[in-house]
C-alpha atoms as a PDB file:
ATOM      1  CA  UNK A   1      32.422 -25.565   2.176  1.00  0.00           C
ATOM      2  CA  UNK A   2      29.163 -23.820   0.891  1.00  0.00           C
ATOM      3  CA  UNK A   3      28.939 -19.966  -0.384  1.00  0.00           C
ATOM      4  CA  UNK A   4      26.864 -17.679   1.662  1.00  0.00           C
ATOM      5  CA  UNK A   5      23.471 -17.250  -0.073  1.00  0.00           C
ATOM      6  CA  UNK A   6      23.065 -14.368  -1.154  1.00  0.00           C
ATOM      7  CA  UNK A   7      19.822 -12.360  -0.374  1.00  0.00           C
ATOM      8  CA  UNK A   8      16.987 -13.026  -2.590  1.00  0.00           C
ATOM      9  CA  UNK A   9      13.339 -11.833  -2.328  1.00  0.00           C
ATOM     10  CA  UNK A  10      10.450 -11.199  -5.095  1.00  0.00           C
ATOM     11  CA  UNK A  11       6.742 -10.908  -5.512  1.00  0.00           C
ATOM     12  CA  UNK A  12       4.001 -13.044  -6.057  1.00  0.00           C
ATOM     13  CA  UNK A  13       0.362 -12.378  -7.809  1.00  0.00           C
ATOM     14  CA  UNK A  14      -1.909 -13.276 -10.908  1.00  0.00           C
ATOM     15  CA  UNK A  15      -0.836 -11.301 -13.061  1.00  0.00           C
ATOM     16  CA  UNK A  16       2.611 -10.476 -11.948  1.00  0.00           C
ATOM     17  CA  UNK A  17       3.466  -9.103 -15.077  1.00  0.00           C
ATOM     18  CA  UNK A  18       2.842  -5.350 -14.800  1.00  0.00           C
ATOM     19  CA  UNK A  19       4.702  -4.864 -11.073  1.00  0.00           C
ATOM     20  CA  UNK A  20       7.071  -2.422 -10.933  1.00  0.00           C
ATOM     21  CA  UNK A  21       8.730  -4.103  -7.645  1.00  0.00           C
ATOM     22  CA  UNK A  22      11.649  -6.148  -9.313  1.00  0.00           C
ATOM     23  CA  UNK A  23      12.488  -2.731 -10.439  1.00  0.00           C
ATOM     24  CA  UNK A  24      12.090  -0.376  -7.341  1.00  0.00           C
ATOM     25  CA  UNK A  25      14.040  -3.601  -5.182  1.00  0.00           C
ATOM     26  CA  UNK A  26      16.877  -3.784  -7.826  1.00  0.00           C
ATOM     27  CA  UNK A  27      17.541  -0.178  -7.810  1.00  0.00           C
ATOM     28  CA  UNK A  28      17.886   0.417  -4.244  1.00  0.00           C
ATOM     29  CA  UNK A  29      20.341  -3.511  -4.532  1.00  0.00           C
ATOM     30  CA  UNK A  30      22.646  -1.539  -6.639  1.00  0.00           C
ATOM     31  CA  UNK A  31      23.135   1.646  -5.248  1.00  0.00           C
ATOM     32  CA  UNK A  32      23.592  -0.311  -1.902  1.00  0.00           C
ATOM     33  CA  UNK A  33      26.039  -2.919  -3.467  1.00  0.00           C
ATOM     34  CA  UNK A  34      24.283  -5.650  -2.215  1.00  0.00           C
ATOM     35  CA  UNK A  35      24.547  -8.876  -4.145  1.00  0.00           C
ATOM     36  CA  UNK A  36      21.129  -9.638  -4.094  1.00  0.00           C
ATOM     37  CA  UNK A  37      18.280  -9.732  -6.645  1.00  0.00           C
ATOM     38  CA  UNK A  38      14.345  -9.866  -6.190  1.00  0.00           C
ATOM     39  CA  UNK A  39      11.592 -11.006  -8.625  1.00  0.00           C
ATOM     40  CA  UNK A  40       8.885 -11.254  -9.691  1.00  0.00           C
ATOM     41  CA  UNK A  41       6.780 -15.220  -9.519  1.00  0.00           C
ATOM     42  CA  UNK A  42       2.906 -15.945 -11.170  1.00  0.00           C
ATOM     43  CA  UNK A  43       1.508 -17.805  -8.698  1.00  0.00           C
ATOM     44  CA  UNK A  44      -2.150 -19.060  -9.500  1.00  0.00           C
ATOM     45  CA  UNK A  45      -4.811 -18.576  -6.737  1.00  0.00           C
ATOM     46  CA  UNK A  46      -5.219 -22.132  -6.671  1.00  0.00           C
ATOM     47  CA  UNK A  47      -1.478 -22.677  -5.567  1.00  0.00           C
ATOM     48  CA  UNK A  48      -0.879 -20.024  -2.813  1.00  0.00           C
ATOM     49  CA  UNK A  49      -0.989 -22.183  -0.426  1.00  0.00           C
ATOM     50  CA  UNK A  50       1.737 -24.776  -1.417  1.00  0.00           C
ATOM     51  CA  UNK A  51       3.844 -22.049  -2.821  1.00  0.00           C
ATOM     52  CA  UNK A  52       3.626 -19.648   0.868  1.00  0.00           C
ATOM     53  CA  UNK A  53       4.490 -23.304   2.719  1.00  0.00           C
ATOM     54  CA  UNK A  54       7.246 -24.147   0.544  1.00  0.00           C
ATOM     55  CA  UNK A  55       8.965 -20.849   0.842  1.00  0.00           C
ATOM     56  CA  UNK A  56      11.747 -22.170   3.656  1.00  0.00           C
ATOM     57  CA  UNK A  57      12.349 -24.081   1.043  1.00  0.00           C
ATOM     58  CA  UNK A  58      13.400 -21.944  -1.484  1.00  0.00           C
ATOM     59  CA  UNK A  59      15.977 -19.942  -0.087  1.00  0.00           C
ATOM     60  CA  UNK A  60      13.801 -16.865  -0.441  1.00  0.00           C
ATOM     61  CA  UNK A  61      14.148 -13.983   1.842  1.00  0.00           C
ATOM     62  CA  UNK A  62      10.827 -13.138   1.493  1.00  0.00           C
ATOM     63  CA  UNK A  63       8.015 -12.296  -0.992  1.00  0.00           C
ATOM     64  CA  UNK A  64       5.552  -9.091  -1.565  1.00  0.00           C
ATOM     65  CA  UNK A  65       2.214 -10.023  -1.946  1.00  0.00           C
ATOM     66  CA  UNK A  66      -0.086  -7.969  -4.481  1.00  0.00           C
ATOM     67  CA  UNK A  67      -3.676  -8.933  -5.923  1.00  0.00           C
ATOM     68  CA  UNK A  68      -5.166 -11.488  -5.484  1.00  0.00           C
ATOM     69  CA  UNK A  69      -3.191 -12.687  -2.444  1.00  0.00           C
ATOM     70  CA  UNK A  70      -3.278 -10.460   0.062  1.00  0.00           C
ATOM     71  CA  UNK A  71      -6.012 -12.416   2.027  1.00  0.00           C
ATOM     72  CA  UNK A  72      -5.309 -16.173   0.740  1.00  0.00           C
ATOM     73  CA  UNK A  73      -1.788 -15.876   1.998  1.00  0.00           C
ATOM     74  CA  UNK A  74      -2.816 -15.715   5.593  1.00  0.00           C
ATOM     75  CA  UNK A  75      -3.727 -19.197   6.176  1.00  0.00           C
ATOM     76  CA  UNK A  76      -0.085 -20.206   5.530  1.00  0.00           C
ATOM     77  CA  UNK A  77       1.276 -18.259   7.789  1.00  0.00           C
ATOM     78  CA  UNK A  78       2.874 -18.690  11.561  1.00  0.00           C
ATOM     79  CA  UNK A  79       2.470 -15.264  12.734  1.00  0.00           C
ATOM     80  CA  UNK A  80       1.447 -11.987  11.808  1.00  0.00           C
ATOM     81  CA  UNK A  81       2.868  -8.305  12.750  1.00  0.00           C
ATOM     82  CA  UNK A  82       0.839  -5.847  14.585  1.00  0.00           C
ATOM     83  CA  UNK A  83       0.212  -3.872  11.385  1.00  0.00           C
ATOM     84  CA  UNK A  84      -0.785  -7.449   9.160  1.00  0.00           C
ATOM     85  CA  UNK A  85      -3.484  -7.896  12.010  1.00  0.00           C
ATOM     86  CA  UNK A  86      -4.624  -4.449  11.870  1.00  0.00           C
ATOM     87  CA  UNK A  87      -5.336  -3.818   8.560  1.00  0.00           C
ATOM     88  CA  UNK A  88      -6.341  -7.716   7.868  1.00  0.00           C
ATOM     89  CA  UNK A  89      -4.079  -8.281   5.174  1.00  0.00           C
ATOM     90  CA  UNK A  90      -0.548  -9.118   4.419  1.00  0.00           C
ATOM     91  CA  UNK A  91       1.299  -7.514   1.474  1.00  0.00           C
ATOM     92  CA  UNK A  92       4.563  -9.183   3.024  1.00  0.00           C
ATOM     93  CA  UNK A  93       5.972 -12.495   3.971  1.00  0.00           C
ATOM     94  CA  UNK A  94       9.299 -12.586   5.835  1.00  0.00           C
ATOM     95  CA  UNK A  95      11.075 -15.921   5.906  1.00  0.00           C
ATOM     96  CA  UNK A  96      12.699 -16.247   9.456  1.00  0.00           C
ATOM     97  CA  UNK A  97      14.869 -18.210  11.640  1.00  0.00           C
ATOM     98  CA  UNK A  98      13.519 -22.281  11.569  1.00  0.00           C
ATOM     99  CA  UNK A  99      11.818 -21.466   8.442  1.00  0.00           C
ATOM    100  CA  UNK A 100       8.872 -18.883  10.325  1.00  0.00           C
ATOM    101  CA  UNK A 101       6.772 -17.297   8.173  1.00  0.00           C
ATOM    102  CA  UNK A 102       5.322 -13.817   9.149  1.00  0.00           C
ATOM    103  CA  UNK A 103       3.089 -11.624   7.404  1.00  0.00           C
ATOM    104  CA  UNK A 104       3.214  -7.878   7.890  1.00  0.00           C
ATOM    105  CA  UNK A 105       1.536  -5.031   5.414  1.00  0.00           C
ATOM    106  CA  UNK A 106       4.170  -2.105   4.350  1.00  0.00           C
ATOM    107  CA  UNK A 107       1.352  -0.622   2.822  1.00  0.00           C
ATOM    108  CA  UNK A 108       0.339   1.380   6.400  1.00  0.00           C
ATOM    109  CA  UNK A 109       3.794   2.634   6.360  1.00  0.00           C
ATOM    110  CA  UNK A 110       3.143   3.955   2.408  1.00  0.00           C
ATOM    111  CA  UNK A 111       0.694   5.797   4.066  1.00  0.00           C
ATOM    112  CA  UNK A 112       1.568   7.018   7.253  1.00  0.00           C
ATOM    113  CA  UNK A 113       4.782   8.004   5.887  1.00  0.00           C
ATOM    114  CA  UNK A 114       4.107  10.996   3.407  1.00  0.00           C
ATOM    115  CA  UNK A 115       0.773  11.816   4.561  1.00  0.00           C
ATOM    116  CA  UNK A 116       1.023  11.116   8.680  1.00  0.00           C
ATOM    117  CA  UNK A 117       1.130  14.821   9.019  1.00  0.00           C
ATOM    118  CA  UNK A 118      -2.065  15.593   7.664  1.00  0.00           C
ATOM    119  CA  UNK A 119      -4.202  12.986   9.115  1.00  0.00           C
ATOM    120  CA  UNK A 120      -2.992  13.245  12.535  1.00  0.00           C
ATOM    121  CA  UNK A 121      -5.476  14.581  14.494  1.00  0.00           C
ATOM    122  CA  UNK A 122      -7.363  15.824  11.378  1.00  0.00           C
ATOM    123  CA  UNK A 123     -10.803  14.062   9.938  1.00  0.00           C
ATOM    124  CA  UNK A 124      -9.934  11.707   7.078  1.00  0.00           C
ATOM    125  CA  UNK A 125     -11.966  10.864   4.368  1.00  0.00           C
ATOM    126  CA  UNK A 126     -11.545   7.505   2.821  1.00  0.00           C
ATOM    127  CA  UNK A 127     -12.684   6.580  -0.591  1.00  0.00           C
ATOM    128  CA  UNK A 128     -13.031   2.834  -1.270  1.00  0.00           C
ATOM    129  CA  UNK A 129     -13.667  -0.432   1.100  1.00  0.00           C
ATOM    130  CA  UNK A 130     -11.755  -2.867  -0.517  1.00  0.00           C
ATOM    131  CA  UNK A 131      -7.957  -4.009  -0.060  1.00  0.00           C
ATOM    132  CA  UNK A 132      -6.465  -1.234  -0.322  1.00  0.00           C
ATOM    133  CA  UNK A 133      -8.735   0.850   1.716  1.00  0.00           C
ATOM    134  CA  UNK A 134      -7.819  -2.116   4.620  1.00  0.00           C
ATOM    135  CA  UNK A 135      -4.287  -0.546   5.071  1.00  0.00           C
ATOM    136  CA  UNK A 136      -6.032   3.187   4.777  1.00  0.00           C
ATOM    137  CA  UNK A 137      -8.331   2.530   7.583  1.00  0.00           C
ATOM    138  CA  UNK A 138      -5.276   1.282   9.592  1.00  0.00           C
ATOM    139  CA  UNK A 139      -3.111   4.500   8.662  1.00  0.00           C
ATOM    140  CA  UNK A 140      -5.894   6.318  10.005  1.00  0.00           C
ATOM    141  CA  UNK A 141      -5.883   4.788  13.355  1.00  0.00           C
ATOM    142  CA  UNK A 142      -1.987   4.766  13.256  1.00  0.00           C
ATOM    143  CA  UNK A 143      -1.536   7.781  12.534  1.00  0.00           C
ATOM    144  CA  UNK A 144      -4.336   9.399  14.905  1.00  0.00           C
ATOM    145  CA  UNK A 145      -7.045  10.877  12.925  1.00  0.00           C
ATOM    146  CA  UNK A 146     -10.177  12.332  14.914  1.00  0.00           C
ATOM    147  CA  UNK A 147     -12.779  10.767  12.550  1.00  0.00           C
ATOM    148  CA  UNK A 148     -13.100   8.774   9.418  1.00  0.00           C
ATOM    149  CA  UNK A 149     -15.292   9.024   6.995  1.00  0.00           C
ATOM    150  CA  UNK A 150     -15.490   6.492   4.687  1.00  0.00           C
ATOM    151  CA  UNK A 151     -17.262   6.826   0.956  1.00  0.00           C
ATOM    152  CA  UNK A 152     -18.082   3.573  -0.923  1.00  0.00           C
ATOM    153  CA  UNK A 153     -20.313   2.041  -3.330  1.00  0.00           C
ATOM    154  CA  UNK A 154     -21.100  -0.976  -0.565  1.00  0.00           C
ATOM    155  CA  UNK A 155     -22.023   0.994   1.895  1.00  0.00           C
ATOM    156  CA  UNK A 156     -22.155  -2.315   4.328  1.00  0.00           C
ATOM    157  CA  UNK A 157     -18.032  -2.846   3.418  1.00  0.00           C
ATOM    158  CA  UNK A 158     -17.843   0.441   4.481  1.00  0.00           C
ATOM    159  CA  UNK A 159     -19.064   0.208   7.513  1.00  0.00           C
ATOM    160  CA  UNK A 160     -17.930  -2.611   8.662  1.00  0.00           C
ATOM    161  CA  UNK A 161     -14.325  -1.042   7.669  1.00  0.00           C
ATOM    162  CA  UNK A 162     -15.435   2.107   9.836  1.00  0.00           C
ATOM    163  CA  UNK A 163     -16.244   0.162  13.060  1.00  0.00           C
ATOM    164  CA  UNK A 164     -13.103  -1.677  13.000  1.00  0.00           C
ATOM    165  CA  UNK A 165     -11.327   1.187  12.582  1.00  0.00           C
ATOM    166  CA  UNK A 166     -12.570   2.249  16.049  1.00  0.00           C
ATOM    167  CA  UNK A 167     -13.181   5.750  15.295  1.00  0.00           C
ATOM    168  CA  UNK A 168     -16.056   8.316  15.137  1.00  0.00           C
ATOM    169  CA  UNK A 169     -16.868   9.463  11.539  1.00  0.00           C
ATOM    170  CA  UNK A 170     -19.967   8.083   9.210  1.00  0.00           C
ATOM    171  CA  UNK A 171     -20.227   5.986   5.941  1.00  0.00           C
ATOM    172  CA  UNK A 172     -20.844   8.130   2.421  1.00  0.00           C
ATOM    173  CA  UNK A 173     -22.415   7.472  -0.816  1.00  0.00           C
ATOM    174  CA  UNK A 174     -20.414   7.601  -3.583  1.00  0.00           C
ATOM    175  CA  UNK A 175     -20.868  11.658  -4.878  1.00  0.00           C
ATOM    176  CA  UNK A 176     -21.873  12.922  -1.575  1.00  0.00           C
ATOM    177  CA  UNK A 177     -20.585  16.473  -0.839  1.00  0.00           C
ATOM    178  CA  UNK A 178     -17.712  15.540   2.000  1.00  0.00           C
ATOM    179  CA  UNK A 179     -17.131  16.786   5.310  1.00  0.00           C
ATOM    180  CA  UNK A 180     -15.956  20.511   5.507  1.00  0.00           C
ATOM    181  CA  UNK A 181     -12.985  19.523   8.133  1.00  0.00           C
ATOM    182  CA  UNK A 182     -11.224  16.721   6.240  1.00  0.00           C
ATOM    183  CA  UNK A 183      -7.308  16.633   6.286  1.00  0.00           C
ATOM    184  CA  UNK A 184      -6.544  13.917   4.321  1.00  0.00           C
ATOM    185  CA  UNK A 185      -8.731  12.941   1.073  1.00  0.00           C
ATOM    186  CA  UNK A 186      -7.262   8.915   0.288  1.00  0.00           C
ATOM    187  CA  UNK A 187      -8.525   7.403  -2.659  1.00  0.00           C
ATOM    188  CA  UNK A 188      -8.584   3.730  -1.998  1.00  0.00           C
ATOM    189  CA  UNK A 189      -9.994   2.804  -5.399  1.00  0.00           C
ATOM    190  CA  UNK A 190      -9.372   1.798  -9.310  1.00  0.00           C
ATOM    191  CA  UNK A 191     -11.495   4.891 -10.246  1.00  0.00           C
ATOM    192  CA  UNK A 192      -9.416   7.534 -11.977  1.00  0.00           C
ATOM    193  CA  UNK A 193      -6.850   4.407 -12.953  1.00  0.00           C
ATOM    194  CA  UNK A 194      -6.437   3.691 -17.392  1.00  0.00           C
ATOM    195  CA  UNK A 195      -8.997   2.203 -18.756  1.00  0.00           C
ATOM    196  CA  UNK A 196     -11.441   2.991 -15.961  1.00  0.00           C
ATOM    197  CA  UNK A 197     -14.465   5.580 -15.163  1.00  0.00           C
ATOM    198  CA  UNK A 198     -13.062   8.313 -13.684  1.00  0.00           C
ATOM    199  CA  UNK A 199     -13.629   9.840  -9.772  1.00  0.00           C
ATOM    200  CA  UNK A 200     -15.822  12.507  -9.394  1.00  0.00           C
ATOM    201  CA  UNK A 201     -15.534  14.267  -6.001  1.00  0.00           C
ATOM    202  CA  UNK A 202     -16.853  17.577  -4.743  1.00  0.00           C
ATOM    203  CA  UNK A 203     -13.231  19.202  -3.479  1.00  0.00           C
ATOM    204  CA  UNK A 204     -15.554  22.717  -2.590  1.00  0.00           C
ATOM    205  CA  UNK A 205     -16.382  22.194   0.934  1.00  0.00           C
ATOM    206  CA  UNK A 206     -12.529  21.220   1.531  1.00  0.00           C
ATOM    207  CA  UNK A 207     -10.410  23.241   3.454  1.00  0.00           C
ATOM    208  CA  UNK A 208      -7.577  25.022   1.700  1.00  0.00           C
ATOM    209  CA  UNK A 209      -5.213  22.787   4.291  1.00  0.00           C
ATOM    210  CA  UNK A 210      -6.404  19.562   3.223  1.00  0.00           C
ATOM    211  CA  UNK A 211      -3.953  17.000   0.893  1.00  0.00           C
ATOM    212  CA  UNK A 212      -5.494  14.919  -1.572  1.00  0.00           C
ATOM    213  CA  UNK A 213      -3.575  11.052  -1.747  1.00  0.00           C
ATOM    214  CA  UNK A 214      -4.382   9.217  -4.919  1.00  0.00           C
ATOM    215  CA  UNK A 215      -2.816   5.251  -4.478  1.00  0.00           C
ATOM    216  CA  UNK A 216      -3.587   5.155  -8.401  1.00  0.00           C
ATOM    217  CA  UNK A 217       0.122   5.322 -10.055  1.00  0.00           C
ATOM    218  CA  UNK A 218      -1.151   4.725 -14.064  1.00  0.00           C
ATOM    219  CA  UNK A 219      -1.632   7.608 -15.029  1.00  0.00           C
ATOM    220  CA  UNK A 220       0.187   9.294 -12.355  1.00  0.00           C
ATOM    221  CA  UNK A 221      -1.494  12.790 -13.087  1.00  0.00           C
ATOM    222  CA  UNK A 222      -5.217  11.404 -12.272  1.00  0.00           C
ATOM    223  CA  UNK A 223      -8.023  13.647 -12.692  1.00  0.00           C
ATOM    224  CA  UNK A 224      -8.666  13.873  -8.832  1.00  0.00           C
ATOM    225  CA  UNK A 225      -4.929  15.381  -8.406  1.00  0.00           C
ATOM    226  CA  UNK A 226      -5.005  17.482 -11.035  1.00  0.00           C
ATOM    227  CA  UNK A 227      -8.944  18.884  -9.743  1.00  0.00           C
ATOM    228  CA  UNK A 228      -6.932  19.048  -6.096  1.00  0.00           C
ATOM    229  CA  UNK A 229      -4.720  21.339  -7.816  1.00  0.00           C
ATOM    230  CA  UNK A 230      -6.573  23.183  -9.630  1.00  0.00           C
ATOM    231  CA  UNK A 231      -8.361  24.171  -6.152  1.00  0.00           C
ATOM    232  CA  UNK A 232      -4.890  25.089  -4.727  1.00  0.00           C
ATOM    233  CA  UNK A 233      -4.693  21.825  -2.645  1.00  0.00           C
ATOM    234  CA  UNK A 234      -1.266  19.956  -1.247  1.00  0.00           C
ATOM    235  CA  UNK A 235      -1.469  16.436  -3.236  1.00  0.00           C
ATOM    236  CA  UNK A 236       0.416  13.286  -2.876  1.00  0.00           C
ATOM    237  CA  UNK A 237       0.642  10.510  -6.043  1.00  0.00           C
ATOM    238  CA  UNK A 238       0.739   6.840  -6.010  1.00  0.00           C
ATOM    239  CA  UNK A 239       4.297   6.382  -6.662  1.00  0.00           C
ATOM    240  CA  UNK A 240       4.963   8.030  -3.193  1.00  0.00           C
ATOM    241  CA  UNK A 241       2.926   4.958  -1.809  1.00  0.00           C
ATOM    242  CA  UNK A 242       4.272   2.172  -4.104  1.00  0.00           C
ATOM    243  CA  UNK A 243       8.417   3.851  -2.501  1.00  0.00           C
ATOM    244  CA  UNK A 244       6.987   3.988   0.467  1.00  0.00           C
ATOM    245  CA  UNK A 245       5.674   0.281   0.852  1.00  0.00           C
ATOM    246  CA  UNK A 246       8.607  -0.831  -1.245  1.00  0.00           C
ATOM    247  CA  UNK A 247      11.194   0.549   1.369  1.00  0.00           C
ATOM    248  CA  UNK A 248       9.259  -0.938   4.332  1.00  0.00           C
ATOM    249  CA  UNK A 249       9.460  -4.603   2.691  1.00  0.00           C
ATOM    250  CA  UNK A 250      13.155  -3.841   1.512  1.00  0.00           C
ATOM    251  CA  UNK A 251      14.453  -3.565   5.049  1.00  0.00           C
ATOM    252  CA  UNK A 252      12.451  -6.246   6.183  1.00  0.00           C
ATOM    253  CA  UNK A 253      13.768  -8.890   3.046  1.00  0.00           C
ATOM    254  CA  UNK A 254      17.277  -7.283   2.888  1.00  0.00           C
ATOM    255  CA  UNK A 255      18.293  -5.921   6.671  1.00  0.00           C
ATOM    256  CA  UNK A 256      19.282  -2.511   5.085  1.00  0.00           C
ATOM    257  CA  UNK A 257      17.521   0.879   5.279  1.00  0.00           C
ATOM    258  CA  UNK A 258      16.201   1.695   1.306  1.00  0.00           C
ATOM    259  CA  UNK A 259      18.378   4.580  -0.092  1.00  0.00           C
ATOM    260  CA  UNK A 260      15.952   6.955  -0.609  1.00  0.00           C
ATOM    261  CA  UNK A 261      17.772   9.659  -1.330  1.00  0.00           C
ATOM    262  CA  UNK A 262      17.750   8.931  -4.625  1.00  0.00           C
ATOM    263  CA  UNK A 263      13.825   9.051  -4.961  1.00  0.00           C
ATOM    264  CA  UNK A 264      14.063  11.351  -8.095  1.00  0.00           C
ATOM    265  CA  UNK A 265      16.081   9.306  -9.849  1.00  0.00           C
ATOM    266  CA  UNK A 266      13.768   6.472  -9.301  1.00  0.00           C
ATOM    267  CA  UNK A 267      10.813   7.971  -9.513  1.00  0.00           C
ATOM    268  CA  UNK A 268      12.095   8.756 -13.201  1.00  0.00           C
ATOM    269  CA  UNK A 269      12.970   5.251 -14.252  1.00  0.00           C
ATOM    270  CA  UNK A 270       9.281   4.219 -12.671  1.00  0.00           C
ATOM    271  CA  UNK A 271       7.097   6.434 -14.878  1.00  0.00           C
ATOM    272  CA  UNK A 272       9.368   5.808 -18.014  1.00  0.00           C
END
């Protein structure tokens, strides 16, 4: 008679080194009791493929997908959730009953979830038109915004990203003054990040209501937040998304609600 298997997910890029997953899943494992682990797995763009396939395989719940998968992946894959197919990308593969593979994207929900408030029915202004700015165009739509305005340094990314988004708004250049009506400010990109230029943004013609989102989490005091501050604004850090997405992907690998009432506590061992 065999043991039960017991739940196992993890996350797959190139590099995998840096993610801070394994740690965020593990935590919320223990203080659940769940005898379970998830880590982390290099898997070399030129391998996706056979490694997605042979996930049934494994025994694997499930893997998170970060950079530079998030596209590749999708050719493996049976099905895709509503949110996967809205933002065009899967950050998430669930292993399911006769070996199915879905692909969803928590990263919407990292969004929606600390910041839905201010978007909804607000103007958003986007910064970015890559990957990450996928899932912010979708958290827009999601989460009702009246416009989007999107400000990139390919301005044909970005508008492509602003028609599929489906909403009224316009396409920026990178250091245009923004919008006077914005409710949400989402930085999408690496600027601001270590080891990279840093973002410069006009904050002036903001309203005193708008909230400022960085997704960068190193450092997680960025010079954008601390400018947003400085001009009295509400602001939002990238550890809130990285939870956020994390908690999405841990009920979908582990069939438990994250414990997230010890965010402090995690946030802590995160920024250690």
């Amino acid at each position: 008679m065999s043991l039960p298997q017991p739940p196992v997910a993890g996350v797959i890029g190139w590099p995998i080194a840096h993610s801070k997953s394994p740690l965020i899943h593990r935590f919320w494992l223990g203080k659940l009791g769940i005898d379970g682990d998830y880590s982390r797995f290099p898997v070399a763009p030129e391998h996706v493929d056979a490694f997605v396939r042979a996930l049934p395989a494994t025994g694997l719940r499930g893997v998170n997908v970060t950079v530079p998968h998030k596209l590749a992946v999708m050719a493996a894959l049976d099905a895709l959730s509503d949110g996967a197919a809205a933002v065009g990308a899967v950050n998430t593969i669930v292993v399911g009953e006769n070996g199915r593979l879905t692909g969803h994207n928590s990263d919407v929900v990292g969004i929606t979830g600390p910041a839905g408030a201010a978007i909804a029915g607000r103007p958003m202004l986007l910064i970015g038109s890559g990957g990450a700015a996928r899932a912010a165009m979708a958290a827009a739509r999601a989460a009702g915004a009246s416009a989007l305005w999107i400000m990139a340094r390919n301005a044909d990314a970005a508008g492509a990203l602003l028609a599929r988004s489906g909403l009224p708004g316009g396409v920026l250049e990178m250091g245009d003054r923004p919008p006077e009506d914005i409710g949400l400010v989402f930085n999408a990109t690496s600027l601001g990040m270590s080891g990279q230029p840093p973002l410069h943004l006009d904050l002036g013609p903001l309203p005193g209501t708008a909230v400022v989102f960085d997704a960068v989490y190193a450092p997680l005091e960025t010079g954008l937040l601390a400018a947003a501050r400085a001009r009295g604004l509400a602001t939002i850090d990238g550890l809130a998304m990285l939870i956020g997405q994390a908690a999405e992907a841990f009920r979908l690998f582990y069939g438990a609600d994250a414990p997230r009432e010890h965010d402090s506590e995690l946030r802590r061992l995160l920024i250690r």
